[in-house]
Protein backbone atom coordinates (compact mmCIF):
# COMPACT_ATOMS: atom_id res chain seq x y z
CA UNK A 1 13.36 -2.23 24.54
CA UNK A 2 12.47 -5.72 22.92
CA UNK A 3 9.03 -6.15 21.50
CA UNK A 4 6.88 -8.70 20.74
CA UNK A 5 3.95 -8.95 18.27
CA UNK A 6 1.94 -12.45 18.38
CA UNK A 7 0.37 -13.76 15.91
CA UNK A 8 -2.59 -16.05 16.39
CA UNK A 9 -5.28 -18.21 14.50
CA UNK A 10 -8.12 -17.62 16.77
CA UNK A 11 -11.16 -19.91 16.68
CA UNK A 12 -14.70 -19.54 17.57
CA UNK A 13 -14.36 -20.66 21.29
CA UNK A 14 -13.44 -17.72 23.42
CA UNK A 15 -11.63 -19.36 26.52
CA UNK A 16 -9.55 -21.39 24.17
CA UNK A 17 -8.19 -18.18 22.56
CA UNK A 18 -8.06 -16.62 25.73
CA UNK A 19 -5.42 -19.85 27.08
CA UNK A 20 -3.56 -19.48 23.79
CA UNK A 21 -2.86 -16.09 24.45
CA UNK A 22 -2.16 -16.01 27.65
CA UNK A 23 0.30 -18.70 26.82
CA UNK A 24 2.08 -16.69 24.13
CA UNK A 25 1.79 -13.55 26.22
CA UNK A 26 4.05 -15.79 29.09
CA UNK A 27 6.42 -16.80 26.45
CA UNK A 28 7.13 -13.43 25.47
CA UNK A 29 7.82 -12.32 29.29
CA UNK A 30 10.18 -14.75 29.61
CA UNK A 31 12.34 -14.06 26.38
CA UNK A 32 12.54 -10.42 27.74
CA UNK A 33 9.69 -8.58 26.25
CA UNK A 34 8.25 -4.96 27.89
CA UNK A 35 5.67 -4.53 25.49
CA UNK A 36 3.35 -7.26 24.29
CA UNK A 37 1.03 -6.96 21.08
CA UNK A 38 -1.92 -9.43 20.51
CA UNK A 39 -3.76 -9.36 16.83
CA UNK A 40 -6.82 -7.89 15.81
CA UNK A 41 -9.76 -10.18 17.72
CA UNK A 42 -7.44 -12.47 19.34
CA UNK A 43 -10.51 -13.09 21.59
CA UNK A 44 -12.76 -14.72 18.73
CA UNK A 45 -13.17 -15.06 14.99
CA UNK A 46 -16.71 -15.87 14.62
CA UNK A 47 -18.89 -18.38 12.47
CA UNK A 48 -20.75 -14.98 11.70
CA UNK A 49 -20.13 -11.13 11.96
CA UNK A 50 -22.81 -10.97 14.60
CA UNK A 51 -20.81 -13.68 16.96
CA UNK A 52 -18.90 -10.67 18.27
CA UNK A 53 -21.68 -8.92 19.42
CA UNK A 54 -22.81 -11.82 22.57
CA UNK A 55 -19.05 -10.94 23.15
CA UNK A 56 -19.55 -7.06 23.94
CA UNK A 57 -18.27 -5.70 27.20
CA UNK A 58 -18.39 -2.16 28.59
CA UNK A 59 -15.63 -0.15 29.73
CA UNK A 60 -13.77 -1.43 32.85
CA UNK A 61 -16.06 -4.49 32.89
CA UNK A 62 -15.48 -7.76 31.37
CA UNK A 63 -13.81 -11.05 31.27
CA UNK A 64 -11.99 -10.32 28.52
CA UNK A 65 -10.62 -6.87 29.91
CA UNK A 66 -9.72 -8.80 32.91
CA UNK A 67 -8.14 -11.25 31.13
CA UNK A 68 -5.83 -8.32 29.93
CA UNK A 69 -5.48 -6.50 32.92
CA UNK A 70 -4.45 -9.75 34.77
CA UNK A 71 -2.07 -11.17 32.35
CA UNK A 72 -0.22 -7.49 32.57
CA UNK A 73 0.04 -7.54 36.23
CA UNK A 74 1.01 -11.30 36.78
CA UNK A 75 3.81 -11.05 34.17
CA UNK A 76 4.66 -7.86 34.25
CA UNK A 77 4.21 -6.79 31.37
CA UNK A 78 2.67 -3.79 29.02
CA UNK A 79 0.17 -5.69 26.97
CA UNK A 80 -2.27 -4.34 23.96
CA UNK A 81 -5.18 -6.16 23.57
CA UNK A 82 -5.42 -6.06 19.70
CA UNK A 83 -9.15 -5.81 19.50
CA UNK A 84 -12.32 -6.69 21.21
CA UNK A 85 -15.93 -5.91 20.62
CA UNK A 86 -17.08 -2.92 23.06
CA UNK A 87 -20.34 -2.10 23.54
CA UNK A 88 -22.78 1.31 22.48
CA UNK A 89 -25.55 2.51 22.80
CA UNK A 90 -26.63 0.39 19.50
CA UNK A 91 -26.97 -3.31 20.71
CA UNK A 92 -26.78 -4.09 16.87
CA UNK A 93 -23.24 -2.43 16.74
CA UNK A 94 -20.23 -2.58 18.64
CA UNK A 95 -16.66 -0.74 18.49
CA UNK A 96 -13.81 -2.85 17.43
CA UNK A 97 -11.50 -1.52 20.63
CA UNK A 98 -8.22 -2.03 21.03
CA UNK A 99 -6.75 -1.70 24.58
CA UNK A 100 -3.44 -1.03 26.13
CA UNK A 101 -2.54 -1.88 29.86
CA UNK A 102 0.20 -1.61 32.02
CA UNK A 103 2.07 -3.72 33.95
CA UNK A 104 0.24 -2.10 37.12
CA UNK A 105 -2.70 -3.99 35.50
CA UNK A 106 -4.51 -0.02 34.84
CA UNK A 107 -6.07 0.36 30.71
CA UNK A 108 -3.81 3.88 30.01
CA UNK A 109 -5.72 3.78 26.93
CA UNK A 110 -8.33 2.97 24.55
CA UNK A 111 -8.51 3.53 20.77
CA UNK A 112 -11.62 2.70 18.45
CA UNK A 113 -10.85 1.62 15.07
CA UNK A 114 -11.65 4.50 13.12
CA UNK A 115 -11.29 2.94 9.57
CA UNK A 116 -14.05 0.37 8.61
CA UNK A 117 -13.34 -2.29 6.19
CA UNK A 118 -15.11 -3.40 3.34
CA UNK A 119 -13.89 -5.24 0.61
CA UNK A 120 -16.05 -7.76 -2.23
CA UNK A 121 -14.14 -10.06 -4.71
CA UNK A 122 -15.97 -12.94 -6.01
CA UNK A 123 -16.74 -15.12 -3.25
CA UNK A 124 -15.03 -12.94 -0.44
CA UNK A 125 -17.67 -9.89 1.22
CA UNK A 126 -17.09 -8.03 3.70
CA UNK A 127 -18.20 -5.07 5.32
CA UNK A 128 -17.38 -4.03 9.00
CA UNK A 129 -20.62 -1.30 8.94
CA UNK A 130 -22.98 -3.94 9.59
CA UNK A 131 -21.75 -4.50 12.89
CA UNK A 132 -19.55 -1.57 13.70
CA UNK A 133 -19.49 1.83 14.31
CA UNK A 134 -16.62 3.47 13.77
CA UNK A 135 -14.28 5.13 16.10
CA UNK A 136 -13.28 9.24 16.01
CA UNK A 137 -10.28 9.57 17.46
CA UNK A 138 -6.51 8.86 16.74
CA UNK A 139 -4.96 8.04 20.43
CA UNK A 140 -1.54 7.51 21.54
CA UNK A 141 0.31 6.61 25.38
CA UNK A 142 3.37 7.38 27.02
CA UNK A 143 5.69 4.18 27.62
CA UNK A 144 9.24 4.76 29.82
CA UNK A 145 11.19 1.47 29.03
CA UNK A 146 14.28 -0.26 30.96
CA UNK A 147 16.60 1.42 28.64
CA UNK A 148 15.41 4.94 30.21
CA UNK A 149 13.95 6.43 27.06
CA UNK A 150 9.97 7.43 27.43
CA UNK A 151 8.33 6.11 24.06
CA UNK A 152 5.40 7.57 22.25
CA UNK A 153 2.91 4.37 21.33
CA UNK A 154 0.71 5.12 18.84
CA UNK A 155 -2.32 2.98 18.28
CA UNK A 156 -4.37 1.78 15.20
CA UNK A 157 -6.24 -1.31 13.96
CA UNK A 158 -5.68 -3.31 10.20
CA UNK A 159 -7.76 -1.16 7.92
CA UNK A 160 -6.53 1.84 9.17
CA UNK A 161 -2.93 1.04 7.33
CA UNK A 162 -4.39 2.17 4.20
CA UNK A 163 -4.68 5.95 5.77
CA UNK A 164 -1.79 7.73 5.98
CA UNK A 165 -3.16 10.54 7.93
CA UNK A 166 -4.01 9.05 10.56
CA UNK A 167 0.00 7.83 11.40
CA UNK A 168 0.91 11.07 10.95
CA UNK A 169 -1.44 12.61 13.21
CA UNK A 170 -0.46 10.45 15.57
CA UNK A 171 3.15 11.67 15.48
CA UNK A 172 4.51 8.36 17.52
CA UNK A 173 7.73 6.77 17.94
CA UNK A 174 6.72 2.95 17.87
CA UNK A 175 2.91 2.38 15.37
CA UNK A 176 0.89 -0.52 16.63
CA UNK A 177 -1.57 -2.02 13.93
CA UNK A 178 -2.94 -5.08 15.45
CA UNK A 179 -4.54 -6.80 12.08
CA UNK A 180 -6.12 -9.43 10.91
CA UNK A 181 -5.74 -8.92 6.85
CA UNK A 182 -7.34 -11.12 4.62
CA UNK A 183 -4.95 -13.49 2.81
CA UNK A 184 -5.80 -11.80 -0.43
CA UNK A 185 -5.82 -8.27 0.30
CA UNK A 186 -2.46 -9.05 2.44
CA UNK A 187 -0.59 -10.64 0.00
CA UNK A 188 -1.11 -7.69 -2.22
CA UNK A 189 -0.15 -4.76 -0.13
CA UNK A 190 0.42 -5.80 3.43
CA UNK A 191 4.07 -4.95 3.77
CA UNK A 192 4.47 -2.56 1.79
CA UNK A 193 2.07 -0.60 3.53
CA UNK A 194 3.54 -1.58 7.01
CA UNK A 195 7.12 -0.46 5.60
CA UNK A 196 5.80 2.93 3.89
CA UNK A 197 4.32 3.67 7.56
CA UNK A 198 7.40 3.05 9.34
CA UNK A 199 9.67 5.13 6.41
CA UNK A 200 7.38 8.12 6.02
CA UNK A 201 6.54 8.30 10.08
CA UNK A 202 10.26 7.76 10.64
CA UNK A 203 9.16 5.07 13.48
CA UNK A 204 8.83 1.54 14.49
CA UNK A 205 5.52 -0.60 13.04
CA UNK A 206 4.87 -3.05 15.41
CA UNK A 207 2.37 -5.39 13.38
CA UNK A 208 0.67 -8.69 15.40
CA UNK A 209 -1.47 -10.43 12.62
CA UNK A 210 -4.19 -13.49 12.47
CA UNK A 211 -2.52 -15.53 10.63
CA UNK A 212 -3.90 -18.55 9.02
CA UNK A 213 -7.45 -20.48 8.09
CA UNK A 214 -9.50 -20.34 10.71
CA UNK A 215 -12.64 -22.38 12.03
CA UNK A 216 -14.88 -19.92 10.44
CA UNK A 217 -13.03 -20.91 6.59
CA UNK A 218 -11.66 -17.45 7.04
CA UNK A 219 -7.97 -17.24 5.33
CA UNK A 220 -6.12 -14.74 7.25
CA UNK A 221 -2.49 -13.27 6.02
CA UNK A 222 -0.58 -13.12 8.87
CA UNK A 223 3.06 -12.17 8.50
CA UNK A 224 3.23 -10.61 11.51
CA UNK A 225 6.46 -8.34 11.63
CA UNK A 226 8.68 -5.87 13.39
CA UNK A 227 9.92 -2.88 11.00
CA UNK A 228 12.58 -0.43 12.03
CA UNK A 229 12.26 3.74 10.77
CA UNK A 230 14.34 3.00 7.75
CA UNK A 231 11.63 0.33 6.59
CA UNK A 232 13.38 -2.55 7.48
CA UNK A 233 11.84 -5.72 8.28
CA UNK A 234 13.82 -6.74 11.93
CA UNK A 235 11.62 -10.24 12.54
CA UNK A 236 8.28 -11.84 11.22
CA UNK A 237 6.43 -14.63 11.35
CA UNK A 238 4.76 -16.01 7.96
CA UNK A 239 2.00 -17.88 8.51
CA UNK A 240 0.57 -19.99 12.18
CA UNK A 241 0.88 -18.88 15.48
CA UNK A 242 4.01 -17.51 16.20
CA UNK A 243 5.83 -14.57 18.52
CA UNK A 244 7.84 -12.07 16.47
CA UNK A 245 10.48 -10.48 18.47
CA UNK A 246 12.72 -7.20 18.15
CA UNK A 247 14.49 -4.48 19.44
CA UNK A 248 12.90 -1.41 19.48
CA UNK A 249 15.85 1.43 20.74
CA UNK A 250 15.68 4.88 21.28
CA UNK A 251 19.15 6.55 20.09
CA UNK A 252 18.52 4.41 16.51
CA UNK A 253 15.20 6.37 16.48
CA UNK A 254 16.85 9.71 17.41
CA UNK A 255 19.86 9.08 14.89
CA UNK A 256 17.72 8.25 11.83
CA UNK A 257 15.46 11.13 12.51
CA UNK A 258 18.41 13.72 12.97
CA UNK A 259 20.06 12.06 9.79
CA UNK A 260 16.87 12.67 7.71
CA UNK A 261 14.47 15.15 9.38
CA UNK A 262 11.99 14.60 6.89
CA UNK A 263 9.42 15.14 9.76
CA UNK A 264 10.80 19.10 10.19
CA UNK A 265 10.47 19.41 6.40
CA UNK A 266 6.67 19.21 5.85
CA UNK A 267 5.29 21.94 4.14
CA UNK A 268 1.33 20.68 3.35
């Protein structure tokens, strides 16, 4: 099953990112991708934190979830929406959501980042908990491929790399972790987080990044990158936008796992 995970450098202007998107999402479709991945707010990076919030939607309802829903149908496609701001019952917070569809055009499932970041050096601040509330549950969904073998997708959001525990409650065959890293904290530890989540899960990481400066003077990492269950790095794309493309197979899952069935030998 071939995979991609685009990378972006959204802007402040949400129909613009929306076009770009859509026009990587096509691109993808037509090199033979069955599984689409779009980075963490592909939909907007804000002057402010409190941008995202004129952006909410609720469930089932929004130009933005159409936008998804649309894009999977017309191309045929199964598409994650990285992340977009959902609303709750606090109009000063939203949930950073990410989103999967099908190529029916149906949302199979919704996760809410569960891990908010926060992170201050010097002139760099941020903290997600002035805007967010975090999410509560790890989620996975079901994906049956051309190649006949029925994959276990399991979804999480950029901070959330840093947490082990959730990747292996999620017990998944492909991890998803839609980001958009800061170029700092990226260059530090990004892949070698993304690679110690693909060795110790035994599975694919599947990571679609921002990558780049954006309107906002936001640096982003990017690096976006495909990594197989023996941690190695199969495509990625440094720094722009960019697609990232792979092969994600089922009998090189089954063979590394029944070669080293570290997952059978946990004991805490």
């Amino acid at each position: 099953m071939k995979i991609a995970a685009i990378q972006m450098v959204s802007g402040t202007d949400l129909l613009r990112n929306l076009d770009t998107a859509r026009q990587w999402l096509a691109r993808a479709a037509a090199q033979g991708a069955e599984l689409a991945v779009l980075p963490e707010y592909f939909c907007i990076m804000g002057l402010k934190d409190t941008d995202k919030l004129h952006l909410q939607e609720t469930a089932g309802s929004g130009l933005i979830q159409d936008f998804l829903s649309q894009s999977a149908r017309e191309l045929g496609l199964w598409i994650v929406g990285g992340t977009l701001p959902m609303a709750t019952s606090d109009p000063r917070r939203a949930r950073n959501c990410s989103l999967a569809y099908a190529p029916s055009g149906q949302c199979v499932a919704r996760y809410d980042k569960i891990h908010l970041f926060r992170f201050a050096q010097g002139q760099e601040d941020y903290d997600e908990t002035r805007v967010l509330l975090p999410g509560t549950q790890p989620v996975c969904f079901e994906l049956a491929s051309s190649d006949g073998h029925v994959y276990t997708i399991g979804m999480s959001v950029c901070y959330d790399l840093r947490f082990p525990e959730l990747y292996r409650a999620l017990k998944a065959d492909v991890l998803l972790v839609p980001s958009a890293f800061t170029y700092t904290t990226g260059q530090a530890h990004w892949e070698v987080l993304l690679r110690a989540r693909a060795i110790e899960n035994l599975a694919y990481v599947v990571a679609a990044a921002q990558g780049g400066t954006h309107e906002n003077g936001r640096r982003t990492w990017g690096h976006s990158m495909l990594v197989d269950p023996w941690g190695q790095i199969l495509a990625q794309q440094p720094q722009g936008a960019g697609l990232v493309l792979g092969d994600v197979g089922g009998a090189q899952l089954h063979d590394v796992r029944h070669r080293l069935p570290a997952l059978a030998h946990r004991v805490l």
